[in-house]
N, C-alpha and C. Protein backbone atom coordinates (compact mmCIF):
# COMPACT_ATOMS: atom_id res chain seq x y z
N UNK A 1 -12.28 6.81 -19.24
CA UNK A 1 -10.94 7.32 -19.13
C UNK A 1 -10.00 6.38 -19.89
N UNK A 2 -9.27 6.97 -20.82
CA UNK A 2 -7.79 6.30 -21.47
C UNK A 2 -6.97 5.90 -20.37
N UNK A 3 -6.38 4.35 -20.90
CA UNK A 3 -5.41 3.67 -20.24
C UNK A 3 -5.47 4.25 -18.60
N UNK A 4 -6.38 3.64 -17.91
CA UNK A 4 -6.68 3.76 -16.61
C UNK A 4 -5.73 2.66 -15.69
N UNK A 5 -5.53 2.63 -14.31
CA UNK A 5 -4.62 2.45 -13.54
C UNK A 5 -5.57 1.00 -13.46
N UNK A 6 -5.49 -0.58 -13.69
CA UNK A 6 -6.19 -1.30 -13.03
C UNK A 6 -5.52 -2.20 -12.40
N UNK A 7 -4.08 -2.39 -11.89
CA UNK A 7 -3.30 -2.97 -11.57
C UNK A 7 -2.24 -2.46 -10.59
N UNK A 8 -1.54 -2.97 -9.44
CA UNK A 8 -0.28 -2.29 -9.09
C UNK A 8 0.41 -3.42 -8.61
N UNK A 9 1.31 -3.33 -8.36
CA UNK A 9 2.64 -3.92 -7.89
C UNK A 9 3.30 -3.67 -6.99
N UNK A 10 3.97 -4.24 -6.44
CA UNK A 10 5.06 -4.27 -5.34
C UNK A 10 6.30 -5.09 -5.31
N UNK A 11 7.65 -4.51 -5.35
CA UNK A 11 8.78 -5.58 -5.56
C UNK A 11 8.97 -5.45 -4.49
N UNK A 12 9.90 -6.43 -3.68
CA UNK A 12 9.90 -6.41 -2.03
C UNK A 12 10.68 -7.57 -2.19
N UNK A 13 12.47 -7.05 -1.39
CA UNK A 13 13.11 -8.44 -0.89
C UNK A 13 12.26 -9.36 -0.46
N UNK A 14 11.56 -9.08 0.58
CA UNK A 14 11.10 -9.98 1.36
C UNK A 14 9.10 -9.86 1.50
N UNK A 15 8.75 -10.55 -0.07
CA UNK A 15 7.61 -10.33 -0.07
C UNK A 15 6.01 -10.67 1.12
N UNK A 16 7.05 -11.93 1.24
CA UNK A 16 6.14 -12.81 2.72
C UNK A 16 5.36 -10.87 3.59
N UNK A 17 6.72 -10.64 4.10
CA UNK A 17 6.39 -9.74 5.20
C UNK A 17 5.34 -8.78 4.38
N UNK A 18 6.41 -7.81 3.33
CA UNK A 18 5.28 -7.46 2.72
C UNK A 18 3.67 -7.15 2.48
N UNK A 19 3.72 -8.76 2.13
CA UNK A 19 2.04 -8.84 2.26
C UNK A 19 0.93 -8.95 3.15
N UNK A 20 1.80 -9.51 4.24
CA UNK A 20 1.67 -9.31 5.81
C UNK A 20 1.13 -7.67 6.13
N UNK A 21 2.25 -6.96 6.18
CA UNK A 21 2.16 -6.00 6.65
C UNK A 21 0.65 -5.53 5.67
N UNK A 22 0.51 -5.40 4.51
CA UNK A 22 -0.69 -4.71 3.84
C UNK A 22 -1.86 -5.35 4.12
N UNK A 23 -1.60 -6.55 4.48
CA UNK A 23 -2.84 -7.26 4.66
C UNK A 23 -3.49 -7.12 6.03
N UNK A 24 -2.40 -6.83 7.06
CA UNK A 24 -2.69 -6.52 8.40
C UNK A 24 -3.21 -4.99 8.44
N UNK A 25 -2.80 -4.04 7.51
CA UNK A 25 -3.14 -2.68 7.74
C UNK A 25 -4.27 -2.35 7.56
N UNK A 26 -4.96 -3.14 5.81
CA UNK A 26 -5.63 -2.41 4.90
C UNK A 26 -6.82 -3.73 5.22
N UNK A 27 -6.84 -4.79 5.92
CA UNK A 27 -7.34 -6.14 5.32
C UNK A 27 -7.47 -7.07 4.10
N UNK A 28 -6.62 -6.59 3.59
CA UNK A 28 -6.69 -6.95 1.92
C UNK A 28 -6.38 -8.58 2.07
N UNK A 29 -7.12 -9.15 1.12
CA UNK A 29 -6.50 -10.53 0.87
C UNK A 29 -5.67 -11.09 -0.13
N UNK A 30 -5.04 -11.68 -0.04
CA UNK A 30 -4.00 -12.31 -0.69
C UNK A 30 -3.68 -13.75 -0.85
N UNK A 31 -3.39 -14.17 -2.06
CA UNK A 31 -3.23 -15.49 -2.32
C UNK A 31 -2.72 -15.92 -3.35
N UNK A 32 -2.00 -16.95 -3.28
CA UNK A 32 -0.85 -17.34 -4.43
C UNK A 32 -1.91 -18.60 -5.41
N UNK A 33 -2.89 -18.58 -5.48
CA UNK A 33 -3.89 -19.52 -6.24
C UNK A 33 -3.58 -19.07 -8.11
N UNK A 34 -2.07 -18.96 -8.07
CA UNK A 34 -1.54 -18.95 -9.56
C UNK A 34 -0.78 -19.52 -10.35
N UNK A 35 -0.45 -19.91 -11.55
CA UNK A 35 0.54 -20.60 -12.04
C UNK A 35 1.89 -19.92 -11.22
N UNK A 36 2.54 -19.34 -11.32
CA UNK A 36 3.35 -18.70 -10.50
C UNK A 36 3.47 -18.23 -9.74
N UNK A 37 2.73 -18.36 -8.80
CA UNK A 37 2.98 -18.49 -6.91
C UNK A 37 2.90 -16.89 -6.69
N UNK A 38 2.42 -16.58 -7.67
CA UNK A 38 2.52 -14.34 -7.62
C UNK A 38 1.25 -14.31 -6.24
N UNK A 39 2.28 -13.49 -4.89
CA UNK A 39 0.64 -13.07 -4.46
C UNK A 39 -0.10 -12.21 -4.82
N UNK A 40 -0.78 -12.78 -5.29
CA UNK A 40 -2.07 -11.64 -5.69
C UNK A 40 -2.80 -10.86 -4.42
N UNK A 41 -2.76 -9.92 -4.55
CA UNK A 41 -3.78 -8.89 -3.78
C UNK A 41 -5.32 -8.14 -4.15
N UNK A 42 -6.01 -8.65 -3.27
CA UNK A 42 -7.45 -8.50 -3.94
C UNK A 42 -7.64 -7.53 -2.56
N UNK A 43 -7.97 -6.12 -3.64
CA UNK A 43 -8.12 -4.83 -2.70
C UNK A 43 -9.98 -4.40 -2.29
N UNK A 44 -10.83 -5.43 -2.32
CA UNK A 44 -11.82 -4.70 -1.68
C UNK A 44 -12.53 -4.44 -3.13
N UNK A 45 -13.92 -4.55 -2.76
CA UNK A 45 -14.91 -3.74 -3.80
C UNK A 45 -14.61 -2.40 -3.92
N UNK A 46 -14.94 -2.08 -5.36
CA UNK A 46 -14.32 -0.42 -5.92
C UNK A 46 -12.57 -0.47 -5.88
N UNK A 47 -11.66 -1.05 -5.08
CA UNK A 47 -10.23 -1.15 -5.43
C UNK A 47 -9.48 -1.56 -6.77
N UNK A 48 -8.55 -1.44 -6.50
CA UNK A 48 -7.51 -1.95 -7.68
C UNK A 48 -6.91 -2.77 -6.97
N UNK A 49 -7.07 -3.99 -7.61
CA UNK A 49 -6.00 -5.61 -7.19
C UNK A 49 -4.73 -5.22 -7.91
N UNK A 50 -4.01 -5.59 -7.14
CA UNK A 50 -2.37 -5.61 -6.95
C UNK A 50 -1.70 -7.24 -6.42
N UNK A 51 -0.63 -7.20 -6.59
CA UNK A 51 0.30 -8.28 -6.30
C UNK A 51 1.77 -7.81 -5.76
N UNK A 52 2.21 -8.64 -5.33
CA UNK A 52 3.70 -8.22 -4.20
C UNK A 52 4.50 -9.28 -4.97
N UNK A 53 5.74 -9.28 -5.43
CA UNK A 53 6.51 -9.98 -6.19
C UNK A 53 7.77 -9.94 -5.35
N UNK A 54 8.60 -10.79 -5.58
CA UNK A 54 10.04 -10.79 -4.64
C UNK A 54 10.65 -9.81 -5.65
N UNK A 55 11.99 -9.19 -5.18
CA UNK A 55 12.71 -8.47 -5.69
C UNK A 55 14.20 -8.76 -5.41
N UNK A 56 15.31 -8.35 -6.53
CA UNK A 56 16.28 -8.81 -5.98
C UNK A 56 16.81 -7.97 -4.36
N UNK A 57 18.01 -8.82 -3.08
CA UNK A 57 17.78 -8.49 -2.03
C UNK A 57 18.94 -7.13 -1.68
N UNK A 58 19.66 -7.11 -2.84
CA UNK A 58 19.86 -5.28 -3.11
C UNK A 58 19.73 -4.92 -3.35
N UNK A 59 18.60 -4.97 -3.82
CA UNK A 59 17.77 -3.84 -5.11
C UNK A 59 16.65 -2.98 -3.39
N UNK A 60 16.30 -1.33 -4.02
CA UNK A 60 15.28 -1.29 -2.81
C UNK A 60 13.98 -1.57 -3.63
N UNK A 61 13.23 -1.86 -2.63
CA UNK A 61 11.96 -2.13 -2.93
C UNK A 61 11.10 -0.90 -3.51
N UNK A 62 10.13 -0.87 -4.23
CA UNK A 62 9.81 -0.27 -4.59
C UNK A 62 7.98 -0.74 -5.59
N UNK A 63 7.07 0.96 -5.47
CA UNK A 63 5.95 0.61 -5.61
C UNK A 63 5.54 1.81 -6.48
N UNK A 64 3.84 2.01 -6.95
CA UNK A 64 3.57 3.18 -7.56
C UNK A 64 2.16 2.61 -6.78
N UNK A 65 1.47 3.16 -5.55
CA UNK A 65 0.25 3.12 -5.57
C UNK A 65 0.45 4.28 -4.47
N UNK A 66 -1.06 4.46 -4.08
CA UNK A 66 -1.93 5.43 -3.69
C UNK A 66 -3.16 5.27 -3.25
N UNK A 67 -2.78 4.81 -1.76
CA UNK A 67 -4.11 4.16 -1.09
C UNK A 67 -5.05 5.30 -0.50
N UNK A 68 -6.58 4.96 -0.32
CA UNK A 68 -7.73 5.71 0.12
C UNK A 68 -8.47 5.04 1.10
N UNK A 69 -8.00 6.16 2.12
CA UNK A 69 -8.64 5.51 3.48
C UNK A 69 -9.84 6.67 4.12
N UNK A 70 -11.01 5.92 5.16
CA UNK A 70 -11.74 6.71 5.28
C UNK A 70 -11.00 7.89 6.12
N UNK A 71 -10.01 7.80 7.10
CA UNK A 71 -9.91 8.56 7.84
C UNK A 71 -8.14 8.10 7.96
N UNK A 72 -7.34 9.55 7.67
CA UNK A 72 -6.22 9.29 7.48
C UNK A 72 -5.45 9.20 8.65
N UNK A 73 -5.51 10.00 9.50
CA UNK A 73 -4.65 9.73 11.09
C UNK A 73 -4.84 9.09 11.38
N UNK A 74 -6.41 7.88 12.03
CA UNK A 74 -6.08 6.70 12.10
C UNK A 74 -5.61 5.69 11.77
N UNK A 75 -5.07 5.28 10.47
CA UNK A 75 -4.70 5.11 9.47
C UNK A 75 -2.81 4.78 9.75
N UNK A 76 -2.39 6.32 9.83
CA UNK A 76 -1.27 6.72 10.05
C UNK A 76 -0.67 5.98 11.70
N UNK A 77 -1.99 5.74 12.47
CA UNK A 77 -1.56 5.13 14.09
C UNK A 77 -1.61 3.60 13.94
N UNK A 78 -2.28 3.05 13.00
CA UNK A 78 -2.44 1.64 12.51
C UNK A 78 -1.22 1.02 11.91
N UNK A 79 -0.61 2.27 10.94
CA UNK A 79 0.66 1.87 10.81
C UNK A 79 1.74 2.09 11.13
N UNK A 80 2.09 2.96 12.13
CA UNK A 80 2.92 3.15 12.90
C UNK A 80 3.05 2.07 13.92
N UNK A 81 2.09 1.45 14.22
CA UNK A 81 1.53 0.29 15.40
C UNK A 81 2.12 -0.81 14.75
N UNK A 82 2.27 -0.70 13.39
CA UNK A 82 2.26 -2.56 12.45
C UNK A 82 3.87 -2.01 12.57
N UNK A 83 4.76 -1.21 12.17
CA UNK A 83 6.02 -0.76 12.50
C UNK A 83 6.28 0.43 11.24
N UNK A 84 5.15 0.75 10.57
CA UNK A 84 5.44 1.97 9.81
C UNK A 84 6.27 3.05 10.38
N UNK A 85 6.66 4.01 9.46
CA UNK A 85 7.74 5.44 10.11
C UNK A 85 6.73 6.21 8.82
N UNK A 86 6.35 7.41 9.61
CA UNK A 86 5.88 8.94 9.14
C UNK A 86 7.04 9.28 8.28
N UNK A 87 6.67 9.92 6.94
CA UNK A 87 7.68 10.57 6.21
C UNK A 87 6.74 11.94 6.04
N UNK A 88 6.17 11.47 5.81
CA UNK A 88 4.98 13.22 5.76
C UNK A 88 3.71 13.31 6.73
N UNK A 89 3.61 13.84 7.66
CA UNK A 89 2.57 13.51 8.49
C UNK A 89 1.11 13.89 7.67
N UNK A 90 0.30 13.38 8.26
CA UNK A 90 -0.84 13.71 7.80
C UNK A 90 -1.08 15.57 7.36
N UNK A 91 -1.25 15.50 6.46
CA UNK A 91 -1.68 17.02 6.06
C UNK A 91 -3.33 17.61 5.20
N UNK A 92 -3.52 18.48 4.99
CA UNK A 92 -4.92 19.38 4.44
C UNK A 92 -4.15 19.73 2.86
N UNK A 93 -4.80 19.50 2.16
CA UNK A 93 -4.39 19.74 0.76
C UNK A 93 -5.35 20.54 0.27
N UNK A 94 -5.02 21.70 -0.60
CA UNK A 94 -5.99 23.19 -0.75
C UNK A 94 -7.20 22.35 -1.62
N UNK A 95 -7.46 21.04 -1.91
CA UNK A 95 -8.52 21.01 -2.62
C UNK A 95 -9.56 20.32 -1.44
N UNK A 96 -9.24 19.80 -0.39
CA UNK A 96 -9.85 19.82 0.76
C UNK A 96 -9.60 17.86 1.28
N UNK A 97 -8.52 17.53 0.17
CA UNK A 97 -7.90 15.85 0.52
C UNK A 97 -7.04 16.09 1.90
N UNK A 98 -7.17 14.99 2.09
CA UNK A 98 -6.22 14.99 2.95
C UNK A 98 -5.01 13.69 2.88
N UNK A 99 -3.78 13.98 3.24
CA UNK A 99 -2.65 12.55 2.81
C UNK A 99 -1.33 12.56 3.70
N UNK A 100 -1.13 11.39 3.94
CA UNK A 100 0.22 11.55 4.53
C UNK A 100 0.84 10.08 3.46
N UNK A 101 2.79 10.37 3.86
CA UNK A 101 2.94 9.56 3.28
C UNK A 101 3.45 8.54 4.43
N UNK A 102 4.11 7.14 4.06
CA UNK A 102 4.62 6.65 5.38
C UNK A 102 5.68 5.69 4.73
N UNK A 103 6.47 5.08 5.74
CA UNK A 103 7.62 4.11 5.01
C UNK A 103 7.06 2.93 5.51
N UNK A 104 6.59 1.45 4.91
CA UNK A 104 6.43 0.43 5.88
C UNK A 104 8.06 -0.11 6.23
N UNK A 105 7.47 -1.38 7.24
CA UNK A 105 8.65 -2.06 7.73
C UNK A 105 9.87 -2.65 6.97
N UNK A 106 9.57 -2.45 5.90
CA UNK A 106 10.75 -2.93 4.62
C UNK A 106 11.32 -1.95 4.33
N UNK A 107 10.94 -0.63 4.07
CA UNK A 107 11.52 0.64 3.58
C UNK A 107 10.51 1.04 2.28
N UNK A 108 10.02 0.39 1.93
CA UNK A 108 8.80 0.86 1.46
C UNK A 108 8.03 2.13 1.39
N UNK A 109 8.41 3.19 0.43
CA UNK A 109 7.07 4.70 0.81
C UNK A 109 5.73 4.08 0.29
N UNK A 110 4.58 4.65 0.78
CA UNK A 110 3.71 4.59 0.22
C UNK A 110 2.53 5.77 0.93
N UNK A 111 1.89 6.08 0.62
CA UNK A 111 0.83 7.23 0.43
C UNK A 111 -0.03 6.53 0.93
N UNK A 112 -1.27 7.67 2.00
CA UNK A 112 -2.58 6.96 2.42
C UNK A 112 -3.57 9.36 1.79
N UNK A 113 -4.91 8.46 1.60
CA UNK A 113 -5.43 9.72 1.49
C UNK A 113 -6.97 9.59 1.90
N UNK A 114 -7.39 10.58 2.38
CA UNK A 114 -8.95 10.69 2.64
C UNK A 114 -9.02 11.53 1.63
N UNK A 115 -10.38 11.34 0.39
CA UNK A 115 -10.97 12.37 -0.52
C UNK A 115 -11.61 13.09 0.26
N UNK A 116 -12.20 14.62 -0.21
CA UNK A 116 -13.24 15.46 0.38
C UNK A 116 -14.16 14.95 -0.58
N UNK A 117 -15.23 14.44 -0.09
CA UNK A 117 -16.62 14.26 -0.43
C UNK A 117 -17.17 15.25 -0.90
């Protein structure tokens, strides 16, 4: 595939929490082992590594990813539990995915999806 996705980002006033929060949801690890203190996010075998960067603290935060989880409502109660808010509840998509979207604790949207196998 041309120019494929192998990277994502996250600007976030307040990156600390941020990475917290993804790291508590998804288990992902994270670590600033860089010339510039960037946390890096290391998403798991088969993932795409990402990093969380500060952002300015009136600017909103903002992302482009699209996470894949085995099972999306649990998922959706994991982060509602960490302090996520539902913006789209979990739904059936006619190709047989399933996705909801959610806001984390910063204001953050971001997307969770189960593929149909």
């Amino acid at each position: 595939m041309p120019h494929p996705v192998v990277r994502w980002q996250i600007i976030s006033p307040d990156p600390d929490a941020t990475a917290r929060f993804y790291g508590q949801l998804f288990d992902w690890r994270t670590t600033q082992d860089n010339a510039l203190g960037y946390r890096e996010v290391k998403a798991g075998d088969g993932g795409i590594d990402g990093g969380v960067w500060p952002g300015p603290p009136q600017e909103r935060p903002f992302a482009q990813l699209f996470i894949e989880v085995p099972n999306v409502e649990e998922h959706v109660a994991r982060a509602t539990g960490l302090g996520a808010k539902v913006l789209v509840p979990p739904s059936a998509l006619p190709d047989g995915d399933v996705m909801a979207v959610l806001m984390d604790p910063v204001g953050l949207p971001f997307a969770i999806c189960s593929r149909k196998v």
